[in-house]
Protein backbone atom coordinates (compact mmCIF):
# COMPACT_ATOMS: atom_id res chain seq x y z
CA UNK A 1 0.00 0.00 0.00
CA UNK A 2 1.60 3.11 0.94
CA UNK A 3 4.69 4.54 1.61
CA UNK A 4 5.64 4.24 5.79
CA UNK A 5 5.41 7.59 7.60
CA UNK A 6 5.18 8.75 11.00
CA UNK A 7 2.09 10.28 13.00
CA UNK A 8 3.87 13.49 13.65
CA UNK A 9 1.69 13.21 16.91
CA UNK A 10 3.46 10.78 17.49
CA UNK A 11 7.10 11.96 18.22
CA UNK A 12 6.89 12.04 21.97
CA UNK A 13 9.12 13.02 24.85
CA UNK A 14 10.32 10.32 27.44
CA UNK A 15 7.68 12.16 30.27
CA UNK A 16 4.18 13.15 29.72
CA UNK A 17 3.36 16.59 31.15
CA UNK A 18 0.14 17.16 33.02
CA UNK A 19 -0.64 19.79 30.64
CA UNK A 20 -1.27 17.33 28.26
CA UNK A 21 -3.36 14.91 30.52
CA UNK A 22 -6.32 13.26 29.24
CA UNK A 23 -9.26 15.55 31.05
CA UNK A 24 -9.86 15.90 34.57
CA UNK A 25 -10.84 13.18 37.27
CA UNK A 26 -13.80 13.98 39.21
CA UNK A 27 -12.71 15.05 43.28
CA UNK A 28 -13.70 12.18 44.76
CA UNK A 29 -11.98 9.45 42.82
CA UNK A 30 -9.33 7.59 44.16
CA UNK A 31 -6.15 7.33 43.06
CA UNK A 32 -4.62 3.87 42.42
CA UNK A 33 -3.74 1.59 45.41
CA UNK A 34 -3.40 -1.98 45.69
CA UNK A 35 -4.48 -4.32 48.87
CA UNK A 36 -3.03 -7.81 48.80
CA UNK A 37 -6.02 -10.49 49.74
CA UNK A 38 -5.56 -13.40 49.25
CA UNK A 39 -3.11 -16.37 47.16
CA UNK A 40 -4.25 -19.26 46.30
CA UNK A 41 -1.92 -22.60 45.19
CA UNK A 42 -3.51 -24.16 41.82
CA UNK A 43 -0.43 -26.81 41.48
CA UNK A 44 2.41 -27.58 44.18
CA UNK A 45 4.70 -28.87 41.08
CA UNK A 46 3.80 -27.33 37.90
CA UNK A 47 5.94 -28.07 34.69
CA UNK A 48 9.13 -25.73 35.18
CA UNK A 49 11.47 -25.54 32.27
CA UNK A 50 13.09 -21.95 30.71
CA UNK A 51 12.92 -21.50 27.05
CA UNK A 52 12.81 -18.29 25.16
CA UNK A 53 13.84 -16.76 28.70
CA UNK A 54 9.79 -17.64 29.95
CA UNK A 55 7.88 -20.49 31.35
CA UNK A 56 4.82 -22.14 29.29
CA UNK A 57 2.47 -21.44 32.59
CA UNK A 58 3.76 -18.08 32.88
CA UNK A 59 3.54 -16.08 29.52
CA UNK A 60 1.96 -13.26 29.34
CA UNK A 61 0.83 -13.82 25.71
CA UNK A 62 -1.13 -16.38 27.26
CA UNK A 63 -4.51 -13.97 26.95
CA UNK A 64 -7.06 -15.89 29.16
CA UNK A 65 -4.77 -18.39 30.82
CA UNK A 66 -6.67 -17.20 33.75
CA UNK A 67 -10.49 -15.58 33.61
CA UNK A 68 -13.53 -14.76 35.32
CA UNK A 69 -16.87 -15.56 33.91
CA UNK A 70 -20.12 -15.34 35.78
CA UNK A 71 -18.92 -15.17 39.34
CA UNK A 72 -16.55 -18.41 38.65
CA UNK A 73 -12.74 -17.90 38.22
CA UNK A 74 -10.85 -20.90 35.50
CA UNK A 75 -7.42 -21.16 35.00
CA UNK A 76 -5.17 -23.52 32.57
CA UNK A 77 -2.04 -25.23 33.32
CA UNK A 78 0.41 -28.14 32.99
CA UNK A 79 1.46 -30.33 35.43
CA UNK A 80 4.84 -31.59 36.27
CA UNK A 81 4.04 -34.42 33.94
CA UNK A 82 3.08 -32.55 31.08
CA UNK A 83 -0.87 -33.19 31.39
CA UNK A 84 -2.96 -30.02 31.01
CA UNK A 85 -5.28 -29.64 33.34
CA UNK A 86 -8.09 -26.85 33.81
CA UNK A 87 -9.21 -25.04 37.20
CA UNK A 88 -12.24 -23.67 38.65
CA UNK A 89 -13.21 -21.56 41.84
CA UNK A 90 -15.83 -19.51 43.83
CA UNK A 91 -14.87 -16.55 42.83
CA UNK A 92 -12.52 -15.18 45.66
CA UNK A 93 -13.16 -18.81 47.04
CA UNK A 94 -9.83 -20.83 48.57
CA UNK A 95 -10.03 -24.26 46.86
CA UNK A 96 -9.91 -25.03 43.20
CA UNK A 97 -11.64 -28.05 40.97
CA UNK A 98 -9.43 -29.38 38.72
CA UNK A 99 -9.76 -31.21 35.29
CA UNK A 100 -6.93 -33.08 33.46
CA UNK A 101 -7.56 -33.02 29.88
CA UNK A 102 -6.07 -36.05 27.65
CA UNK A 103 -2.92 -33.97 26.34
CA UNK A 104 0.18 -34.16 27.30
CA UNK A 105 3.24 -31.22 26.62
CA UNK A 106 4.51 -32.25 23.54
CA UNK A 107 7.84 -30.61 24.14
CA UNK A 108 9.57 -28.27 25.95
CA UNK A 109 8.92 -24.74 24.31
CA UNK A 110 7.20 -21.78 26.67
CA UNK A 111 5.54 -20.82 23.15
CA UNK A 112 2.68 -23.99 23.76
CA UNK A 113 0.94 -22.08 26.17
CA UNK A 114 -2.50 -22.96 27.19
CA UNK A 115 -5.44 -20.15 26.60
CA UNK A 116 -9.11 -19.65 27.21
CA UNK A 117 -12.17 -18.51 25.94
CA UNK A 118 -15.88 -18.54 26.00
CA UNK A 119 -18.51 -18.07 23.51
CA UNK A 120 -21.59 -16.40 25.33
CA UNK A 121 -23.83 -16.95 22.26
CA UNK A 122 -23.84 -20.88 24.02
CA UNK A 123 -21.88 -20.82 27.35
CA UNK A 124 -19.07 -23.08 26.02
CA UNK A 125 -15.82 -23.39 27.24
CA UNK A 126 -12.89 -23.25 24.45
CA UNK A 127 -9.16 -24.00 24.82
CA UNK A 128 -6.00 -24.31 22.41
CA UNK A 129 -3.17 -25.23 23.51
CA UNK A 130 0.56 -26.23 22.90
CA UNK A 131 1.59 -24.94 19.38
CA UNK A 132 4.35 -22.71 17.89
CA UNK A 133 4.94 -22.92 14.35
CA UNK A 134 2.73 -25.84 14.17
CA UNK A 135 -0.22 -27.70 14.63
CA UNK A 136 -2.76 -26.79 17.92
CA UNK A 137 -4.87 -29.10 20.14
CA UNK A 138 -8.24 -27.30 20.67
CA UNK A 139 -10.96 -28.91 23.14
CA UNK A 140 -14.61 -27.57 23.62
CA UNK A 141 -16.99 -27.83 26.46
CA UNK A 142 -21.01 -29.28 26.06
CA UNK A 143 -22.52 -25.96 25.57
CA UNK A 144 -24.04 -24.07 29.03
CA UNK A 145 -21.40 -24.95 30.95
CA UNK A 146 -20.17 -22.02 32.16
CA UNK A 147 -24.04 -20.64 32.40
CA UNK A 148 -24.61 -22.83 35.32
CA UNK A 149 -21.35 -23.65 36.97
CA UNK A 150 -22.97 -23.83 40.21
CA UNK A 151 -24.99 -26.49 39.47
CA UNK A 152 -22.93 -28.00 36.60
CA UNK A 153 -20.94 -30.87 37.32
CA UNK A 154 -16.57 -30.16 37.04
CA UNK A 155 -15.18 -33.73 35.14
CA UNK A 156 -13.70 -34.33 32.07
CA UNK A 157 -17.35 -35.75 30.78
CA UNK A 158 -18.22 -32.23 30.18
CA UNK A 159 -15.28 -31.88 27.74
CA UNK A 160 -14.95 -33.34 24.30
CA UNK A 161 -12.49 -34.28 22.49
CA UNK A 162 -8.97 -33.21 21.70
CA UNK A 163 -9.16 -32.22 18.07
CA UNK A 164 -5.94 -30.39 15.71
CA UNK A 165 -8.91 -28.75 14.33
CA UNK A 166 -11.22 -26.24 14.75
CA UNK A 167 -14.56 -28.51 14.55
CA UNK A 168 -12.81 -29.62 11.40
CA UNK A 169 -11.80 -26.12 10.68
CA UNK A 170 -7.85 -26.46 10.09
CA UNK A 171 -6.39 -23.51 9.83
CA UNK A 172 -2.71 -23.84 9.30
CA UNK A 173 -0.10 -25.84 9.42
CA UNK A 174 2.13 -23.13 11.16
CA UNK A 175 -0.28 -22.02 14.02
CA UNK A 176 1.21 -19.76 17.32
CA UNK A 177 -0.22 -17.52 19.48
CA UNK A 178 -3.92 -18.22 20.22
CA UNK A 179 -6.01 -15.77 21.70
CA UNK A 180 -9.74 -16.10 21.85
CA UNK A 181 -12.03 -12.80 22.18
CA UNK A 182 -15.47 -12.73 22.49
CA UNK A 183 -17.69 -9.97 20.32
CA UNK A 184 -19.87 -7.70 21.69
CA UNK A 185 -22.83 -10.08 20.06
CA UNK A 186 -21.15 -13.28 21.83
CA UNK A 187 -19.82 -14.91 19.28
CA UNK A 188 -16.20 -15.90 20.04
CA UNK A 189 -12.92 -15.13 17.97
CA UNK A 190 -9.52 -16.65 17.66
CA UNK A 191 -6.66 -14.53 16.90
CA UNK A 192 -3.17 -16.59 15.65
CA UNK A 193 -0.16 -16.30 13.63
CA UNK A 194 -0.03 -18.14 10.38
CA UNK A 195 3.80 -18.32 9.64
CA UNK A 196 7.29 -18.08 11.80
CA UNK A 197 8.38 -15.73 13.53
CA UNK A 198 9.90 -12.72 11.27
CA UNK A 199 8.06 -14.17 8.18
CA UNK A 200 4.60 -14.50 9.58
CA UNK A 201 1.04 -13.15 9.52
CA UNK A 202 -2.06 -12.22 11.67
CA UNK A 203 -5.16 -13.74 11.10
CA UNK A 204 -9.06 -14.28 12.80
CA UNK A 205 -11.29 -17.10 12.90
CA UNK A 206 -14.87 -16.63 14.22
CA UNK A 207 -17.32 -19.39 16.05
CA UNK A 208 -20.92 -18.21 16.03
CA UNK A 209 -22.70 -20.84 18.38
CA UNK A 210 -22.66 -23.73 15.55
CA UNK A 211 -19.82 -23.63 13.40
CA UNK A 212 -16.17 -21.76 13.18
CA UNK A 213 -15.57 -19.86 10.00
CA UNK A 214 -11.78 -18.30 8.64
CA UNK A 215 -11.82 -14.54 8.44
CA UNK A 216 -8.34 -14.85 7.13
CA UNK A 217 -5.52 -12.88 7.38
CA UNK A 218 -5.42 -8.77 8.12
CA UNK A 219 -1.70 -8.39 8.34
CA UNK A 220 1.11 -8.49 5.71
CA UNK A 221 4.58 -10.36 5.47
CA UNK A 222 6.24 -8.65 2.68
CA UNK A 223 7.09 -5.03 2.05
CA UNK A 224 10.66 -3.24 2.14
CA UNK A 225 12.12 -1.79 5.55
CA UNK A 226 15.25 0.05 5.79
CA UNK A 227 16.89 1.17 8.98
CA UNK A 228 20.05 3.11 8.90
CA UNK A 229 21.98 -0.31 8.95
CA UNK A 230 20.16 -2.27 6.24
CA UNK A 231 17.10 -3.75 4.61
CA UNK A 232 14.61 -6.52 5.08
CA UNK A 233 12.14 -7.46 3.00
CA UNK A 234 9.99 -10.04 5.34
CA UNK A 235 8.35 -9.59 9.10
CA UNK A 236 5.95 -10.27 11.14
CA UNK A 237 3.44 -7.95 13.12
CA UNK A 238 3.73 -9.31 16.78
CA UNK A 239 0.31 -7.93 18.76
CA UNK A 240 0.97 -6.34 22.45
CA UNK A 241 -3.10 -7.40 22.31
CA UNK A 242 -6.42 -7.53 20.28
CA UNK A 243 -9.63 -6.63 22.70
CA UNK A 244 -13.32 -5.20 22.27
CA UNK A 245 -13.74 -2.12 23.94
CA UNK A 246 -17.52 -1.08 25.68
CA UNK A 247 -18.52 0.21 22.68
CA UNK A 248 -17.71 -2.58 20.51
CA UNK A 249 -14.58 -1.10 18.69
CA UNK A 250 -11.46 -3.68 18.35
CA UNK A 251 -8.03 -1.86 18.80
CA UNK A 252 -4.69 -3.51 18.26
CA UNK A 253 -1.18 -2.20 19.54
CA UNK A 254 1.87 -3.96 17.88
CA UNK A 255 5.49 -3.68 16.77
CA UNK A 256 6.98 -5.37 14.08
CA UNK A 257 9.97 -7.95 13.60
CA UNK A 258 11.81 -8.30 10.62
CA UNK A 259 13.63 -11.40 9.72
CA UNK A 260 16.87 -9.78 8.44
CA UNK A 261 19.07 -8.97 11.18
CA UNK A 262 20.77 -6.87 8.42
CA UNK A 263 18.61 -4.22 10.31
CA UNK A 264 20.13 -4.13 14.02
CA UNK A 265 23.44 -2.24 15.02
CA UNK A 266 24.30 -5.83 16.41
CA UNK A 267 23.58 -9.27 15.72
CA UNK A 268 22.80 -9.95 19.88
CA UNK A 269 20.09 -7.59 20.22
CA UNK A 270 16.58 -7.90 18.01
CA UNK A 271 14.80 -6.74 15.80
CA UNK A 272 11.72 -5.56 17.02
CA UNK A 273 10.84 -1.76 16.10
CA UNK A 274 8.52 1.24 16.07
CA UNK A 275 4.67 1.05 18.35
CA UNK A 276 1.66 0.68 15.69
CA UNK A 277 -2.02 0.94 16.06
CA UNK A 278 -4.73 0.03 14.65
CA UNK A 279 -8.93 -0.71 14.99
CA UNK A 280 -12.01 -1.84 13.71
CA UNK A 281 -15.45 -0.97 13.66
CA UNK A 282 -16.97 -4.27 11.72
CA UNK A 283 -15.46 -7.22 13.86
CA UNK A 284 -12.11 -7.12 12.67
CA UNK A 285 -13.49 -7.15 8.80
CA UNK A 286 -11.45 -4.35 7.98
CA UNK A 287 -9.24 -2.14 9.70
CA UNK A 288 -7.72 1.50 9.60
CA UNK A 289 -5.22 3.77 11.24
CA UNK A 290 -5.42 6.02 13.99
CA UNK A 291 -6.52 8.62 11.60
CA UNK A 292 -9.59 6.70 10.39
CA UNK A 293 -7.86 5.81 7.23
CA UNK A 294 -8.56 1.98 6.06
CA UNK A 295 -5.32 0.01 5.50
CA UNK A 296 -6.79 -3.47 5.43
CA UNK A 297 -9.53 -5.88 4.45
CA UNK A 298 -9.42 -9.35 6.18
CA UNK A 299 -9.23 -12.32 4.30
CA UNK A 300 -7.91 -10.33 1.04
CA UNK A 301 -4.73 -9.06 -0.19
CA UNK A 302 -5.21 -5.75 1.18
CA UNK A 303 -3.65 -6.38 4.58
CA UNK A 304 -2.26 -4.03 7.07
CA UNK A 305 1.98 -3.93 5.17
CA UNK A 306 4.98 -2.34 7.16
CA UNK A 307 4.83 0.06 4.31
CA UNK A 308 1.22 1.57 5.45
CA UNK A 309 1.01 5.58 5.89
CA UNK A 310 -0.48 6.34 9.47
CA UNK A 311 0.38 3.14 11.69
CA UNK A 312 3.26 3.88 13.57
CA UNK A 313 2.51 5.85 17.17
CA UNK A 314 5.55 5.95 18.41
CA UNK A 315 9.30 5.17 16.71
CA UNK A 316 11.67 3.14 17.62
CA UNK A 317 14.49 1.65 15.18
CA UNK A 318 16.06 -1.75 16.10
CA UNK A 319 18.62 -1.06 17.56
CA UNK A 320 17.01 -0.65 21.39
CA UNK A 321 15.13 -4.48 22.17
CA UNK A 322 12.17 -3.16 22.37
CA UNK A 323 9.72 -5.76 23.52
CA UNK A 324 7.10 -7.64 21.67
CA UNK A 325 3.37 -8.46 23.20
CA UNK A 326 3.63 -6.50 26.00
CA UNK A 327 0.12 -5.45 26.82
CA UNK A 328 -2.59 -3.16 26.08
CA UNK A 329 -6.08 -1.65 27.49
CA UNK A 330 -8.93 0.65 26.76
CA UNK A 331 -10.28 2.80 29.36
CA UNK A 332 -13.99 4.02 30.11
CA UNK A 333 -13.81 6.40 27.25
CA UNK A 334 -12.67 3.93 24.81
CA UNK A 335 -9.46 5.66 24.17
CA UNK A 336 -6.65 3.25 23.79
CA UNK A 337 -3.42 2.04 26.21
CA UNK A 338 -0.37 0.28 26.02
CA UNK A 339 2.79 -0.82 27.79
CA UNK A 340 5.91 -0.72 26.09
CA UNK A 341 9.47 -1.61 27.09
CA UNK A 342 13.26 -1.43 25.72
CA UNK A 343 16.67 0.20 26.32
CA UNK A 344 16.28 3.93 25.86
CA UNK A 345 18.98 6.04 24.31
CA UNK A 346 20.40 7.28 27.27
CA UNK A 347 22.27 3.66 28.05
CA UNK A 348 23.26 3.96 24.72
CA UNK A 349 22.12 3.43 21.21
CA UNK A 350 23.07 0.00 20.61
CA UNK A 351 21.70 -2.71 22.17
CA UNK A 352 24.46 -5.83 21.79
CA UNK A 353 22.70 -8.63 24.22
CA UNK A 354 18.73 -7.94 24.02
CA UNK A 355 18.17 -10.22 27.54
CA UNK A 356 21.02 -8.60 29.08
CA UNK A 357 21.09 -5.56 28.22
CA UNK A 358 16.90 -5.44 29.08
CA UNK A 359 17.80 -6.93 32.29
CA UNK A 360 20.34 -3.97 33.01
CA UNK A 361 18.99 -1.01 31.36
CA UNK A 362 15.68 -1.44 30.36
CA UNK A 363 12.34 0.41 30.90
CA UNK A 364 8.53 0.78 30.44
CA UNK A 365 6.81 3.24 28.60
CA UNK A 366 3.00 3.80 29.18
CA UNK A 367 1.56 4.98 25.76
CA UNK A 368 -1.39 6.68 25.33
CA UNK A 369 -4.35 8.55 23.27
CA UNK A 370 -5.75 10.84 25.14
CA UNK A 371 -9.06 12.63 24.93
CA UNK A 372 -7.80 15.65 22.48
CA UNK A 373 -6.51 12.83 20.15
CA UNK A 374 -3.06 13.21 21.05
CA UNK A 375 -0.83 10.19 21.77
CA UNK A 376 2.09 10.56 24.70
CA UNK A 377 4.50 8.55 26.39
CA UNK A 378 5.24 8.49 29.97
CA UNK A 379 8.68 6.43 31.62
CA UNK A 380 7.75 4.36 34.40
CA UNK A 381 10.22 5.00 36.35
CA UNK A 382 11.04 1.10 37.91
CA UNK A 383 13.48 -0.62 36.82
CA UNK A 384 12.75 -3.74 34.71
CA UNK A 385 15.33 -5.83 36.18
CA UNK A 386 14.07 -8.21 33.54
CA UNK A 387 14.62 -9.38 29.75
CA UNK A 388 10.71 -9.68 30.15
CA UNK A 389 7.34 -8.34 29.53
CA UNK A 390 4.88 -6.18 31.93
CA UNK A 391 1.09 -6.39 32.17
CA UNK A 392 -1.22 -3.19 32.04
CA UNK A 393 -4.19 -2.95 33.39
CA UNK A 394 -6.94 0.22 34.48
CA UNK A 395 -9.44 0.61 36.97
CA UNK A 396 -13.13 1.41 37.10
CA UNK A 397 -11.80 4.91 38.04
CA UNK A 398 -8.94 4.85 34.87
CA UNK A 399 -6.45 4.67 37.32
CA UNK A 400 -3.24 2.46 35.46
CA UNK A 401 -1.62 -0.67 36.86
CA UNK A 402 1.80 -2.14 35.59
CA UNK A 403 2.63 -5.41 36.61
CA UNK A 404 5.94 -6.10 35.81
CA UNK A 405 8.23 -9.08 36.30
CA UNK A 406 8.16 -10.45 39.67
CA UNK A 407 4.61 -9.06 40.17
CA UNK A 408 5.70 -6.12 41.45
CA UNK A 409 2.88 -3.27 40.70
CA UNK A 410 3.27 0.43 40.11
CA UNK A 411 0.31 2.40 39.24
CA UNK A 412 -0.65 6.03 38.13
CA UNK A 413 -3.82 8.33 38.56
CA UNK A 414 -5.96 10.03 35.93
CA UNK A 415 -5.60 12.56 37.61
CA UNK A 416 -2.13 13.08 37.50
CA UNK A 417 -2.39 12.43 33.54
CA UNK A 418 -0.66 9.87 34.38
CA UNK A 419 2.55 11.18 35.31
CA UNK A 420 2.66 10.10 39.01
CA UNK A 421 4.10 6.36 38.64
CA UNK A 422 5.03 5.07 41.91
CA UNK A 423 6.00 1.41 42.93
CA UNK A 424 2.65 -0.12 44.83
CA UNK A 425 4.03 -3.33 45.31
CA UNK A 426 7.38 -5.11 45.42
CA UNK A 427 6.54 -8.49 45.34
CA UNK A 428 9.10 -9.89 47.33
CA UNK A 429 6.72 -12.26 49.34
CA UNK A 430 6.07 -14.12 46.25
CA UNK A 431 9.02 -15.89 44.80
CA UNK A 432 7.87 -15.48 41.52
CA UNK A 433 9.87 -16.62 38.37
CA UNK A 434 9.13 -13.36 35.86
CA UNK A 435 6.15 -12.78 33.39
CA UNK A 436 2.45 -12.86 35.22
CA UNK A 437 -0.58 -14.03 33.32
CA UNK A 438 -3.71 -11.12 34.55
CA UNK A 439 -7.33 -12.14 34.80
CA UNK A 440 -8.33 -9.46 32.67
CA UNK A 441 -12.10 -10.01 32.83
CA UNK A 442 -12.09 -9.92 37.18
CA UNK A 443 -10.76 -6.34 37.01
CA UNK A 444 -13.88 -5.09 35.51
CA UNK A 445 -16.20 -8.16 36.75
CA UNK A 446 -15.38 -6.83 40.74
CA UNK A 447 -12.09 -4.81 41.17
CA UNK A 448 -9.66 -6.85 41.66
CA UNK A 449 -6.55 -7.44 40.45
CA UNK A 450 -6.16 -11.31 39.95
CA UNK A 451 -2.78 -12.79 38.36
CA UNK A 452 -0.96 -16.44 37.79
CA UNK A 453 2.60 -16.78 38.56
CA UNK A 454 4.84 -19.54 39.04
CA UNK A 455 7.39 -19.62 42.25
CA UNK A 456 10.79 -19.77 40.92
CA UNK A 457 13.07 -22.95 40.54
CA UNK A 458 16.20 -24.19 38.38
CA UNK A 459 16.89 -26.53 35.68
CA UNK A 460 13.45 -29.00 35.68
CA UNK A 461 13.04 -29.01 38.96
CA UNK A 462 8.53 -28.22 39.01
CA UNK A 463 7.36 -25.37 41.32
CA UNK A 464 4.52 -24.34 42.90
CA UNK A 465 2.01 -22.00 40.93
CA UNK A 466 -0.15 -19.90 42.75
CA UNK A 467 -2.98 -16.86 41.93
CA UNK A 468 -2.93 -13.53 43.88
CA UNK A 469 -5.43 -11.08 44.39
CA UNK A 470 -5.17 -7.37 45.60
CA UNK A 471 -8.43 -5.60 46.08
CA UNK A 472 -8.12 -2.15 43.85
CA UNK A 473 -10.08 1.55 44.93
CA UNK A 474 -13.96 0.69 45.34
């Protein structure tokens, strides 16, 4: 399509000012604060194995590893024998029901995470699990089961069976990433990579209460991008999420990864680069840039290309590891949010070791629209401490919530327009091994801040994994 530009509202300052805050809060809403309740074990010896610097319980790609759905809390998982087994609680409740599904790990890659979702049009239950580059393993519940679960019995007769198909729906050969969203309407959608990573593509499949159907791809491969160091000519758009907002627009942050490392100031660091948006109106049928513009159609061979006017929100070359997948939300005016994270330029401007160098220097970035159509960037200023990836979240007031590696929380008012970051949390008490997998759907189902992490270990040695809750402002 067309030639690659920048928003020019997009070339932002490290800090935010308040000048440019996003409105006013009203006097008597809190600002954000965090009140540890209660933890709950789901497994004392989960799987534990580090590859791709993460744990397969414990990415946070892993959208709806954990959920709430009609005051019941699930939650996915494999075992320290590779069985996959699926959780449910009373919400807030202390004891878990567990399922073990008939799949085992097929091998040891943190990519085959487990994730969740649930078509309301029928009260189902749908999982995929345990893919990168390859085929899935999807399982579906009778339908009404998570209508009733109070009076619903919790075995595995309520589960069918383990199918590398969608209902006979295949898909592709070179599947990652699943991540199931449900539709204003309550049908139920499954967002995945076709492809590898650098040479890959985005695509949607939608189940409608009887059936699943391909929407195809939205996102392009090919294209031409040239940093100051060299060329590549293939990619892959990497999502930091894909989710419905209240009033039924679907936004999508994302950064791209090229495949030639031709592009990087170094062959250690990678080469992620630049923050793009972009939304639909139509179910993720086609999609356009922040300035309304369309750049794609789904399922044709007008997809959203590297070489797009109007998609990048804020720049970043390769040269800086910038993150991919970190994590994105809308708040109650339906104005988009991310978390970003990567070296910034005052460590230097050449990243040589991306998990080192991350671990050492790196930092999140809070990027916003805000309600003059403006975006900004704000440093939170904690350290990563951390190759890995932090978790956003906002509060029924817009109050913002990073969880970070460790679990350790910092969070920032509306108020402040969002300039006041400040640690909430340290997580010391928790032992826990890095990335954190949110309950997104709790936050806004009763206020509370719900998240899976795994207690550290070494080598293959399983560990305990546990879910936390802290009680955010009433």
């Amino acid at each position: 399509m067309k030639r690659r530009t920048v928003l020019g509202a997009a070339l932002l300052g490290a800090v935010a000012t308040p000048a440019l805050a996003a409105g006013t809060a009203r006097a008597a809403d809190p600002g954000p604060s965090v009140n540890k309740k209660q933890s709950t074990r789901l497994d004392a010896q989960a799987i534990f194995f580090v590859s791709y610097d993460g744990l397969v319980n414990n990415n946070s790609f892993q959208k709806n590893g954990l959920f709430t759905y009609k005051g019941y809390q699930y939650a996915a998982w494999y075992t320290s024998t590779g069985s996959a087994v699926i959780g449910r609680r009373v919400l807030g409740g202390s004891s878990w029901s567990t399922v073990t599904l008939a799949h085992q790990l097929k091998s040891s890659d943190s990519h085959n995470v487990i994730s969740m979702g649930v078509s309301k049009v029928d009260g189902r239950l749908h999982i995929n699990m345990d893919s990168h580059s390859d085929g899935f393993f999807y399982v579906k519940s009778v339908a009404g089961l998570l209508d009733a679960p109070g009076s619903t019995s919790w075995t595995s007769a309520v589960f069918g069976a383990v199918q590398t198909s969608l209902d006979g729906l295949a898909l592709t050969t070179q599947f990652t990433y699943p991540q199931f969203i449900a539709t204003p309407e309550g049908r139920l959608q499954l967002s995945y990579r076709v492809g590898i990573s650098g040479n890959g593509r985005n695509a949607l499949a939608e189940y409608d209460g009887s059936s699943w159907t391909a929407l195809g791809e939205w996102t392009s491969s090919t294209g031409t991008y040239t940093s100051t160091h060299g060329s590549s000519t293939a990619r892959n758009m990497y999502l930091h999420g894909i989710d419905y907002d209240a009033g039924g627009r679907l936004h999508a942050f994302f950064t791209w990864r090229e495949q030639s490392a031709s592009v990087m100031c170094n062959s250690g660091g990678i080469t992620n680069h630049d923050t793009g948006y972009v939304y639909s109106t139509d179910r993720g049928r086609t999609w356009r840039n922040d300035a309304g513009a369309l750049v794609a159609t789904t399922g044709t061979s007008d997809t959203v290309a590297v070489t797009d006017s109007g998609l990048v929100v804020d720049s970043l070359n390769p040269d800086h590891s910038l993150m991919n997948q970190e994590s994105q939300w809308t708040d109650s005016a339906g104005l988009p949010h991310a978390i970003i994270s990567y070296v910034p330029g005052r460590f230097g401007q050449c990243t040589t070791n991306y998990v080192s160098d991350r671990t050492a220097n790196g930092r999140a970035f809070h990027v916003r629209k805000n309600s003059a159509g403006t975006w900004q960037k704000t440093e939170i200023p904690v350290a990563l401490d951390s190759s890995q990836r932090t978790k956003l979240v906002l509060d029924k007031y817009d109050n913002a919530y990073a969880v970070f590696p460790y679990g350790r929380i910092a969070g920032a008012s509306r108020s402040s327009g969002y300039t006041d970051w400040a640690l909430l949390y340290d997580g010391s008490d928790l032992n826990a091994f890095g990335e954190v997998v949110i309950d997104e759907l709790r936050v806004k189902a009763d206020g509370v801040l719900s998240f899976m992490y795994q207690e550290t270990s070494s080598g293959t040695t399983p560990s305990a994994l546990h879910v936390v809750d802290f009680a955010l402002p009433a």
